[in-house]
C-alpha atoms as a PDB file:
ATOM      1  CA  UNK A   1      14.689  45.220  42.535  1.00  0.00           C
ATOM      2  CA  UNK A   2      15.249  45.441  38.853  1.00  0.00           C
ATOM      3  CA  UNK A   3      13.531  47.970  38.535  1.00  0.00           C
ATOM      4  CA  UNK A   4      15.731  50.552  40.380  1.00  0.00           C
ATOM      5  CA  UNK A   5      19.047  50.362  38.987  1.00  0.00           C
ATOM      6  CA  UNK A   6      22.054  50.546  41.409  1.00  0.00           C
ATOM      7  CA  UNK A   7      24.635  52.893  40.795  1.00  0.00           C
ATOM      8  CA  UNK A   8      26.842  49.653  39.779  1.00  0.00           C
ATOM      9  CA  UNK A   9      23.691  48.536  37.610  1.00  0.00           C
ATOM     10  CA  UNK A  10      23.808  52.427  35.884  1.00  0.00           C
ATOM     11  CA  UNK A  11      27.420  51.825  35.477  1.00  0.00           C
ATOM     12  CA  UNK A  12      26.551  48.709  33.246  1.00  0.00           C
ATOM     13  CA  UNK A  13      24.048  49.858  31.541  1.00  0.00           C
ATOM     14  CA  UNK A  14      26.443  53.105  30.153  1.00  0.00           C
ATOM     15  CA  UNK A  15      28.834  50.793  29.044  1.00  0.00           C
ATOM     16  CA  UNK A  16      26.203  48.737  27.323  1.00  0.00           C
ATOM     17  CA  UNK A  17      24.805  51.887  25.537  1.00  0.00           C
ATOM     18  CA  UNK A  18      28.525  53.705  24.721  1.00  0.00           C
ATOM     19  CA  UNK A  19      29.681  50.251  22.864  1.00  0.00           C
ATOM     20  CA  UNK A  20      25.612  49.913  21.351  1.00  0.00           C
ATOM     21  CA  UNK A  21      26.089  53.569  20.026  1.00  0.00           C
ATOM     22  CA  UNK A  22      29.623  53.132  18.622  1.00  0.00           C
ATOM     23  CA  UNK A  23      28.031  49.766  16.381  1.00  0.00           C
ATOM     24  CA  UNK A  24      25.124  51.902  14.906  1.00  0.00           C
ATOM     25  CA  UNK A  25      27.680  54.733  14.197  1.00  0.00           C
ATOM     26  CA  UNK A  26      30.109  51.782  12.221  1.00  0.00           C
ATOM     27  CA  UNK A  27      26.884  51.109  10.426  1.00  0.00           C
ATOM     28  CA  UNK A  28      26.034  54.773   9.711  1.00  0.00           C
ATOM     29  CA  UNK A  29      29.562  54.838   7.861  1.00  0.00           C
ATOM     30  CA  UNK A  30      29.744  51.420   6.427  1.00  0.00           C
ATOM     31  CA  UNK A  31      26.334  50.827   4.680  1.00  0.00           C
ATOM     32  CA  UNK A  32      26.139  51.304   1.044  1.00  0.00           C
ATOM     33  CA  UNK A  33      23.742  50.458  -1.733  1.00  0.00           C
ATOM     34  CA  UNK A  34      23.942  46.880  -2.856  1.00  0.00           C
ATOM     35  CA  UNK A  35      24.365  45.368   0.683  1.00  0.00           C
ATOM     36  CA  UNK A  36      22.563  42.833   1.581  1.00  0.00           C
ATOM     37  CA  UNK A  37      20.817  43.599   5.817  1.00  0.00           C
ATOM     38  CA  UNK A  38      22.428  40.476   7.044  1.00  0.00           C
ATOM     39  CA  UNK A  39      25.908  42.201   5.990  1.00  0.00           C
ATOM     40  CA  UNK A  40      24.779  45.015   8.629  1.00  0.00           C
ATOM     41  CA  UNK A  41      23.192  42.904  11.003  1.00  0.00           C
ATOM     42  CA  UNK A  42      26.630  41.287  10.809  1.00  0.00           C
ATOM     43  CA  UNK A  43      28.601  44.191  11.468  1.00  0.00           C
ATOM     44  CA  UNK A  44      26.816  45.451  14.650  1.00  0.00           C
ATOM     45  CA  UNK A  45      27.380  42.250  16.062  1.00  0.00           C
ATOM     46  CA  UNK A  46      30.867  42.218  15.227  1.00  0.00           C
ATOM     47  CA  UNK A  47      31.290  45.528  16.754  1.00  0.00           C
ATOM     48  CA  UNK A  48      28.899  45.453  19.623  1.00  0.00           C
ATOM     49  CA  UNK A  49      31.105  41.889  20.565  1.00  0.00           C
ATOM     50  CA  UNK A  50      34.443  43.808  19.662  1.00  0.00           C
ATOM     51  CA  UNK A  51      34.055  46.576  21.962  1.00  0.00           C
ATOM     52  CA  UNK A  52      33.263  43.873  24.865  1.00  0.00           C
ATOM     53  CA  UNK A  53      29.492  42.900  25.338  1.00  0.00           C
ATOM     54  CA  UNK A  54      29.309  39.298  25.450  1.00  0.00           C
ATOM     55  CA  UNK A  55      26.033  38.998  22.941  1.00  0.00           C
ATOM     56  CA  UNK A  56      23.442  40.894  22.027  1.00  0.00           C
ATOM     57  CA  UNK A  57      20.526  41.913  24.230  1.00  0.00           C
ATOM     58  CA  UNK A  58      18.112  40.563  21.510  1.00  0.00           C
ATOM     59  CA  UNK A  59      17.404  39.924  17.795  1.00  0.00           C
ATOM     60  CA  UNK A  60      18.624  42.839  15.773  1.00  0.00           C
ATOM     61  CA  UNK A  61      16.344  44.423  13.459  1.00  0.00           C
ATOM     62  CA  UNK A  62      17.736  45.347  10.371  1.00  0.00           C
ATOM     63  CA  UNK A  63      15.014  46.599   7.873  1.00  0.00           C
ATOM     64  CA  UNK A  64      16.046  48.449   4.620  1.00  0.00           C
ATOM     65  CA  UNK A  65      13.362  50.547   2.812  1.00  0.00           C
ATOM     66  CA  UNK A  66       9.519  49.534   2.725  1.00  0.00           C
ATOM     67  CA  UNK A  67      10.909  46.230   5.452  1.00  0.00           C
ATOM     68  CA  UNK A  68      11.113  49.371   8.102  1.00  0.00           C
ATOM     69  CA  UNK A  69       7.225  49.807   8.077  1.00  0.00           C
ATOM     70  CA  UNK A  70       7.054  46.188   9.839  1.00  0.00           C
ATOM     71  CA  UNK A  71       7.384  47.218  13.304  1.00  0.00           C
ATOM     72  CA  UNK A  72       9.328  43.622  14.228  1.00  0.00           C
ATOM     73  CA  UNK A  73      10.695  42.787  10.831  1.00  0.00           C
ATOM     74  CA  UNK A  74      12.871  39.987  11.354  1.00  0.00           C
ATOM     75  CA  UNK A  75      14.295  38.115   8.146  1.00  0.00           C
ATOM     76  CA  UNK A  76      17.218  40.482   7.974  1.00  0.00           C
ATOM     77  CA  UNK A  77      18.413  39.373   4.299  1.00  0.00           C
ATOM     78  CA  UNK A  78      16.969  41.679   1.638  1.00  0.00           C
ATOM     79  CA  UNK A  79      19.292  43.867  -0.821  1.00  0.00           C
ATOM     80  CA  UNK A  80      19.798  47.436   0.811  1.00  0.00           C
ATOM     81  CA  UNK A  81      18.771  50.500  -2.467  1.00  0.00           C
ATOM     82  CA  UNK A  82      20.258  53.742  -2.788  1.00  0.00           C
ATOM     83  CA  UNK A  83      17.663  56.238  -2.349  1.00  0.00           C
ATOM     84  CA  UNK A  84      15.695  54.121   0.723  1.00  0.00           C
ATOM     85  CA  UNK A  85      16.333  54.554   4.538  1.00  0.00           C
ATOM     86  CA  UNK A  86      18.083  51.636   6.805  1.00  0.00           C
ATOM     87  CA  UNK A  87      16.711  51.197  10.361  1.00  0.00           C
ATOM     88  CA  UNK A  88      18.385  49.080  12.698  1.00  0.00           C
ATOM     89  CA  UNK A  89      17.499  48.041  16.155  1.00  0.00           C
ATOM     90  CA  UNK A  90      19.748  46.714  17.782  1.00  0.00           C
ATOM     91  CA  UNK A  91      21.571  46.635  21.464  1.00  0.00           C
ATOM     92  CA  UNK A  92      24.659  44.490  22.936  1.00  0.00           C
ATOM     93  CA  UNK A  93      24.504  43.347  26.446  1.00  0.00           C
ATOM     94  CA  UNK A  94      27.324  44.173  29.487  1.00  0.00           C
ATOM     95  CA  UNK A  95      27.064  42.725  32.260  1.00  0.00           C
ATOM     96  CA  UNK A  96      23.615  41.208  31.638  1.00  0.00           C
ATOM     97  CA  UNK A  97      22.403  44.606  30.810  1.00  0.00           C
ATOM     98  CA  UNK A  98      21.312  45.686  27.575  1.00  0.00           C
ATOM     99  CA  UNK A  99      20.875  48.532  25.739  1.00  0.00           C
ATOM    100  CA  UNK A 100      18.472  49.372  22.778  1.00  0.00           C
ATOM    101  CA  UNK A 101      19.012  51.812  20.188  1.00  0.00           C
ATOM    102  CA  UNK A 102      16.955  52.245  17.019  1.00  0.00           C
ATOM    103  CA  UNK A 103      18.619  54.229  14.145  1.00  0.00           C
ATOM    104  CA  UNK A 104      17.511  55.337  10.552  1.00  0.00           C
ATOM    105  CA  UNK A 105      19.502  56.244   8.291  1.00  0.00           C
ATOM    106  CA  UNK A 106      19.714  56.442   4.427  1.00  0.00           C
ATOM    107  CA  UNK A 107      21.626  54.075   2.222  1.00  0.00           C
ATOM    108  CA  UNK A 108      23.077  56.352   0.135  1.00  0.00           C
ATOM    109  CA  UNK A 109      24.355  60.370   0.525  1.00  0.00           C
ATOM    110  CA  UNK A 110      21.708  61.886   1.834  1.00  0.00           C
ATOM    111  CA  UNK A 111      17.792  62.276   3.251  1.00  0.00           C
ATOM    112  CA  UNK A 112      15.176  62.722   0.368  1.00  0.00           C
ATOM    113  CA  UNK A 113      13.232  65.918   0.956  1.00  0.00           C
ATOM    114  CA  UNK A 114      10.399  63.767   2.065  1.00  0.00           C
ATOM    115  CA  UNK A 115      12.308  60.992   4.073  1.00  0.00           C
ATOM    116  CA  UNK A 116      13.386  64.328   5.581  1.00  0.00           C
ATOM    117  CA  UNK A 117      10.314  65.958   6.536  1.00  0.00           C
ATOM    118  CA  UNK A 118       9.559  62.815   8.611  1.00  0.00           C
ATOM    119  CA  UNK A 119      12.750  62.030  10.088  1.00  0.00           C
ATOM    120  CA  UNK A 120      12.780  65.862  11.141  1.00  0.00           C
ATOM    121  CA  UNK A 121       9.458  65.234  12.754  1.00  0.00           C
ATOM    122  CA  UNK A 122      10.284  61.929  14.667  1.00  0.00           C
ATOM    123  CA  UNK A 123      13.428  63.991  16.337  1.00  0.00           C
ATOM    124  CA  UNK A 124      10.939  66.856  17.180  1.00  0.00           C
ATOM    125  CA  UNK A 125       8.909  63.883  18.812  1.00  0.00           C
ATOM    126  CA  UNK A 126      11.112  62.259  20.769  1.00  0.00           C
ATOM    127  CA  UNK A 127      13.436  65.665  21.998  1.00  0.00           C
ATOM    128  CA  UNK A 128       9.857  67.331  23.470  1.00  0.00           C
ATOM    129  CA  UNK A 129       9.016  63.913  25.292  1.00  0.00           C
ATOM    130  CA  UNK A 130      12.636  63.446  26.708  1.00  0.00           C
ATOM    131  CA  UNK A 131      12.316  67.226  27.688  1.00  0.00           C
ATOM    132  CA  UNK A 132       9.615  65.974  30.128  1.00  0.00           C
ATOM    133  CA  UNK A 133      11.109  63.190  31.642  1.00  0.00           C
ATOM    134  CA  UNK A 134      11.498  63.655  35.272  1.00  0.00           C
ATOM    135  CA  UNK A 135      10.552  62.294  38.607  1.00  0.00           C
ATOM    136  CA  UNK A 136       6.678  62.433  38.646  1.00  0.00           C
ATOM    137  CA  UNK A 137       6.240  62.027  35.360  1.00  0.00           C
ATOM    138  CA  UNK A 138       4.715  59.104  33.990  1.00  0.00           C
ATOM    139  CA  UNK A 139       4.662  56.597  30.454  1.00  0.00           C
ATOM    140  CA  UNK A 140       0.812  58.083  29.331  1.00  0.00           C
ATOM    141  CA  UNK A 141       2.627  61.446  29.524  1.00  0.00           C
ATOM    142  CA  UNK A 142       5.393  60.626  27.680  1.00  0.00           C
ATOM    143  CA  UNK A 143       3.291  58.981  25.177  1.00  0.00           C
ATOM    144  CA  UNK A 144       1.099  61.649  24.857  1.00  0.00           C
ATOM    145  CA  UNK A 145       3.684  64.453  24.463  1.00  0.00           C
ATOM    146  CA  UNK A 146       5.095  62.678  21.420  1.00  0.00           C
ATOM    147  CA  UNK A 147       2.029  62.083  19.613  1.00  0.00           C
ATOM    148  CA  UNK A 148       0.818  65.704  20.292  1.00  0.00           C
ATOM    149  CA  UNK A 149       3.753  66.609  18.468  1.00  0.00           C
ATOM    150  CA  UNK A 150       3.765  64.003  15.555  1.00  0.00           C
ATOM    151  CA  UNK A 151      -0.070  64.915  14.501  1.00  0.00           C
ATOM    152  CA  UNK A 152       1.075  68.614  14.671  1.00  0.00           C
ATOM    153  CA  UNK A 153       3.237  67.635  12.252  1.00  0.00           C
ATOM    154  CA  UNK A 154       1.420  65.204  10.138  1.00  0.00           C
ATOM    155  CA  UNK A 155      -1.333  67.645   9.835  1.00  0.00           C
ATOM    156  CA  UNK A 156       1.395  70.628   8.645  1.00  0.00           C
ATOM    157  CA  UNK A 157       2.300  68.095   5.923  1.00  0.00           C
ATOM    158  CA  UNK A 158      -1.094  67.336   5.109  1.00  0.00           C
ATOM    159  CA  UNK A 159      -0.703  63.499   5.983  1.00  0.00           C
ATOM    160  CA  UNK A 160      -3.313  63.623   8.468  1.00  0.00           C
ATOM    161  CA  UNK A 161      -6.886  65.409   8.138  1.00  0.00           C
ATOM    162  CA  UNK A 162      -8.999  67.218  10.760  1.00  0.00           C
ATOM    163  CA  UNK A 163      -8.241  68.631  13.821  1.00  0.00           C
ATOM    164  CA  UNK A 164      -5.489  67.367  16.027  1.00  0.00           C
ATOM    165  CA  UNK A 165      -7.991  66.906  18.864  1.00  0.00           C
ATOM    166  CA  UNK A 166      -9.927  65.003  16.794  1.00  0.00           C
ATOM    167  CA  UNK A 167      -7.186  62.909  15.422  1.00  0.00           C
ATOM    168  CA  UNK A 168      -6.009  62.128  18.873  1.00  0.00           C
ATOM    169  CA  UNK A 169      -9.418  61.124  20.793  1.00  0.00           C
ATOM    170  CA  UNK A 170     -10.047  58.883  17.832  1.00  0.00           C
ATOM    171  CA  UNK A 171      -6.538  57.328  17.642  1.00  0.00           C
ATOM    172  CA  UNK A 172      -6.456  58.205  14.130  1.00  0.00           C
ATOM    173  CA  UNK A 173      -3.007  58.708  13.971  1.00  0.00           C
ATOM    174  CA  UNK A 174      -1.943  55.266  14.609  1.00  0.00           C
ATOM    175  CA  UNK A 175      -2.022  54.172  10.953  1.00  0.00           C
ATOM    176  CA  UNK A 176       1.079  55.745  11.285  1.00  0.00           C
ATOM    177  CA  UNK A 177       2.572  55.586  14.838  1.00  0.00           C
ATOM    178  CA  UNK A 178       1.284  51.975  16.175  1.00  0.00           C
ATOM    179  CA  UNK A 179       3.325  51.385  18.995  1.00  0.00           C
ATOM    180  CA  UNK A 180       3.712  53.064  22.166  1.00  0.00           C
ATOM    181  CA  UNK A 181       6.905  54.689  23.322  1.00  0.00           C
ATOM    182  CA  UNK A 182       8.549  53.805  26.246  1.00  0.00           C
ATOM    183  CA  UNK A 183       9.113  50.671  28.177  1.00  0.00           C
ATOM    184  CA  UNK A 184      11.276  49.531  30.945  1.00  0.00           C
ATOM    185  CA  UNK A 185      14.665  48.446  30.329  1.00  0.00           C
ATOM    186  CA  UNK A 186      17.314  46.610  32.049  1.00  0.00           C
ATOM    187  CA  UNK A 187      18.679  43.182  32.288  1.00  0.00           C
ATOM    188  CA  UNK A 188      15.414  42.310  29.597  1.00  0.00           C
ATOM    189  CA  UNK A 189      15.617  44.543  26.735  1.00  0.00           C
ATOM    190  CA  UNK A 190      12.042  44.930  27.859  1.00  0.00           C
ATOM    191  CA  UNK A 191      12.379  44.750  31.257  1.00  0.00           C
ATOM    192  CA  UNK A 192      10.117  43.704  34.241  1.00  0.00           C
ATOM    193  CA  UNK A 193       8.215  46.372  36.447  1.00  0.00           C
ATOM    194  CA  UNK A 194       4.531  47.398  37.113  1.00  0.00           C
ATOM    195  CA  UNK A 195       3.157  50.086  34.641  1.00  0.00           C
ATOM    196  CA  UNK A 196       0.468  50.963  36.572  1.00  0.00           C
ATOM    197  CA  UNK A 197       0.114  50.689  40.395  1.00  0.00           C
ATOM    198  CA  UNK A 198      -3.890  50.137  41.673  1.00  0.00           C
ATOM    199  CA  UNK A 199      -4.773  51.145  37.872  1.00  0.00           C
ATOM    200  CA  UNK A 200      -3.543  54.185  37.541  1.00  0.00           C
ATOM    201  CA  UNK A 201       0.221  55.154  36.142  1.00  0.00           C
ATOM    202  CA  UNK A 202       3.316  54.964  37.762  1.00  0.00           C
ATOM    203  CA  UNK A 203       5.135  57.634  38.320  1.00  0.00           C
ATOM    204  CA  UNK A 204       8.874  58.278  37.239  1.00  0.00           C
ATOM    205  CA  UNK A 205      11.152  57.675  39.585  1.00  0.00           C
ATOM    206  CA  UNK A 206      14.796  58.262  40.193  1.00  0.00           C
ATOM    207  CA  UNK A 207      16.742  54.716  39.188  1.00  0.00           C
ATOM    208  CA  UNK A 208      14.484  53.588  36.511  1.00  0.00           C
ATOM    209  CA  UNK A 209      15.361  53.401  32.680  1.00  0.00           C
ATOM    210  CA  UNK A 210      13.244  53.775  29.970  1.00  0.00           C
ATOM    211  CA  UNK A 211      13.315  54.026  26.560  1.00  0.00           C
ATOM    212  CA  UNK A 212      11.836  56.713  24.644  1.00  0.00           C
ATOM    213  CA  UNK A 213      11.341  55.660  20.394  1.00  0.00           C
ATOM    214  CA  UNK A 214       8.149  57.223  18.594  1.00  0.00           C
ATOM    215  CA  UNK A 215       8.514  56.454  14.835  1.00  0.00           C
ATOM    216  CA  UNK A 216       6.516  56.786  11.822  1.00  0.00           C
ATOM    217  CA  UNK A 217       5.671  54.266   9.282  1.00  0.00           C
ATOM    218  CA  UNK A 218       3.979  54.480   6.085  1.00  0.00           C
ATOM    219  CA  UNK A 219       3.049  51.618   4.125  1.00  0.00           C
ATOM    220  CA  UNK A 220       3.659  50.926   0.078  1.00  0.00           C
ATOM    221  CA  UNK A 221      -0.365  50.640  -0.414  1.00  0.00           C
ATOM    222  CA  UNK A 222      -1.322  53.339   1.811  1.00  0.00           C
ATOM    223  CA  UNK A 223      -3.113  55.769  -0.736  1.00  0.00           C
ATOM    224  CA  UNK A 224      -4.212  58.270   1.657  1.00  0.00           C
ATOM    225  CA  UNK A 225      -0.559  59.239   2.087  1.00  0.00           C
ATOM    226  CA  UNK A 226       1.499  61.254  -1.407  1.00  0.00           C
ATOM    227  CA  UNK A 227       3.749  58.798  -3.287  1.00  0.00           C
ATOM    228  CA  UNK A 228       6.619  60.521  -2.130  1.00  0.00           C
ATOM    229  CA  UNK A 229       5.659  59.498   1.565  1.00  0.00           C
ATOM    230  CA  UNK A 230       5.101  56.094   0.796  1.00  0.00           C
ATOM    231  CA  UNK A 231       7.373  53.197   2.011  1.00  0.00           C
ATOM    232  CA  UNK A 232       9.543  54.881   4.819  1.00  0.00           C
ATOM    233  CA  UNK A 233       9.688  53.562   8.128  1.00  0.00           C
ATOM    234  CA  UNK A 234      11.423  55.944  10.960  1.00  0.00           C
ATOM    235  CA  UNK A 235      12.454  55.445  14.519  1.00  0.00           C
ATOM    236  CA  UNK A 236      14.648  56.736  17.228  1.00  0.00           C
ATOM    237  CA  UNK A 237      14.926  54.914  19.841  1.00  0.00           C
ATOM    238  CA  UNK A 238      17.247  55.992  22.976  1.00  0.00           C
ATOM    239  CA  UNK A 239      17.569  54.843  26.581  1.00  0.00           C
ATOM    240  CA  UNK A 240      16.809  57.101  29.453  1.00  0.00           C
ATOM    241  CA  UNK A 241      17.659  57.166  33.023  1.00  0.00           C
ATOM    242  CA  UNK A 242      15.324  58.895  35.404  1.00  0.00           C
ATOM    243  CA  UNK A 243      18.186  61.351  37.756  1.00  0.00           C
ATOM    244  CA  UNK A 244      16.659  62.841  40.921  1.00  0.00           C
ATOM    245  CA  UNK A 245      16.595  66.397  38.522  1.00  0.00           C
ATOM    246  CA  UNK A 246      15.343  64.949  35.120  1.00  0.00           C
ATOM    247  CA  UNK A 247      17.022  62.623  32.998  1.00  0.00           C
ATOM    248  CA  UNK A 248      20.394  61.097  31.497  1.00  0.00           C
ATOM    249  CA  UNK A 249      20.073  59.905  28.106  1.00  0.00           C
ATOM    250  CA  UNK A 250      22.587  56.993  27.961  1.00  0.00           C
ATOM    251  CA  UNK A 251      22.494  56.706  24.418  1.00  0.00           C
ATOM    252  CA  UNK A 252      23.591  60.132  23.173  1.00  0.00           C
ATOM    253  CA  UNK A 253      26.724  58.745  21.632  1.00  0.00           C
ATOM    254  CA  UNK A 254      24.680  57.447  18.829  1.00  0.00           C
ATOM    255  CA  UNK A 255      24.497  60.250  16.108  1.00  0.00           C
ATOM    256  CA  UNK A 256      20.702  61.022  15.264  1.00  0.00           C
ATOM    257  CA  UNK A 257      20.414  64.384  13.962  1.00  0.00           C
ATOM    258  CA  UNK A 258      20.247  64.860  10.324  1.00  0.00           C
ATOM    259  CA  UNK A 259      23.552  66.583  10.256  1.00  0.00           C
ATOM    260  CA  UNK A 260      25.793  64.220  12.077  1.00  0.00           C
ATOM    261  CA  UNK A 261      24.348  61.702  10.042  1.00  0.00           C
ATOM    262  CA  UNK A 262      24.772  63.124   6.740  1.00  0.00           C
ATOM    263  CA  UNK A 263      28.603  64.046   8.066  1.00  0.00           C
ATOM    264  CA  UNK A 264      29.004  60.733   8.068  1.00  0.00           C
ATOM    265  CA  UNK A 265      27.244  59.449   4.927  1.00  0.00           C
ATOM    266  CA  UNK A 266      29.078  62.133   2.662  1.00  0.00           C
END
């Protein structure tokens, strides 16, 4: 049953996402160097409860520079430095729906080249796997569309080594990308529903919602990656409804291109 939204349970989750993605855009525009996380994890709640969810769907992340390369960095009270990238993860529940929505951002004007070069890739990511989310298709597919295109990419920027059949067999990308990237959502921010039905994948059908978030995450001793690399943790995270043609992302209100976020910054 929760597993197959109703189109009163849709209705809920929208509203849930719209008032999600107008907190991380307040954030986007209010962050500045010398902040302190809690301050932001502060002001999406403020906002998420202003705009009329009752509480939050779970415990914000709010992770400013190397604290983004722990995937479920918690402590939330750490000074924010110009030149670094903020990610927050964060979603407000309507309804006893929540959303979740993962931005990064940077703390002051503008993207570094490099913090570029990966945020770039991370949107490439998650745009091709969204591209192929329709009825039929399944999580493993999903998955393996966005790491396709992130070892493309790390190998372009000479992050990875070898062969990108290599690299994915072995699973040698996930120094970098350790998570996987999609799970149910709903009234849980990770919600309940079978993965796999007599072992094998399930596929996608109209009424479910997903969410789709590869990332990247390099860590401050991680020699194998340039300096320049080093200490940047990126995701995007949005939430996906399966339609009977494709897909509705619920979550497009939240800026995420490097653009409309740098619009904002300036």
């Amino acid at each position: 049953m929760r597993l197959f939204k109703s189109a009163e349970e849709i209705e809920d989750l929208r509203k849930s996402c719209q008032i999600t993605a107008w907190a991380h855009t307040a954030a986007m525009k209010a962050v500045q160097p010398g902040m302190n996380e809690f301050e932001m994890e502060a002001l999406v709640d403020y906002e998420i409860r202003k705009k009329g969810c009752r509480r939050l769907g779970y415990e914000s992340i709010v992770a400013g520079g190397k604290n983004a390369t722990c995937l479920h960095y918690r402590s939330n009270n750490d000074t924010l430095h110009d030149g670094e990238l903020l990610l927050i993860d964060a979603g407000g529940e309507y309804q006893y729906f929540s959303a979740d929505i993962t931005r990064t951002f940077p703390i002051g004007r503008k993207f570094s080249m490099a913090q570029a070069k990966l945020y770039d890739l991370v949107l490439k990511a998650q745009l091709e796997a969204i591209a192929i989310t329709r009825p039929g298709t399944t999580l493993p597919e999903i998955h393996q569309r966005a790491c396709e295109t992130l070892v493309d990419g790390l190998l372009s920027l000479g992050l990875l080594k070898g062969t990108a059949k290599e690299i994915l067999k072995s699973n040698g990308h996930q120094r970098l990308y350790p998570h996987n990237t999609s799970h149910w959502l709903g009234m849980d921010v990770h919600d309940v529903g079978l993965y796999r039905i007599q072992s094998e994948p399930r596929p996608l059908e109209p009424g479910m919602v997903l969410t789709i978030e590869p990332g990247l995450y390099t860590q401050p001793n991680d020699s194998e990656v340039p300096a320049e690399f080093r200490n940047i943790g990126i995701r995007i995270e949005d939430d996906i409804l399966v339609t009977k043609t494709g897909c509705e992302v619920l979550t497009r209100d939240a800026p995420k291109t490097r653009a409309e976020i740098e619009t904002l910054r300036s």
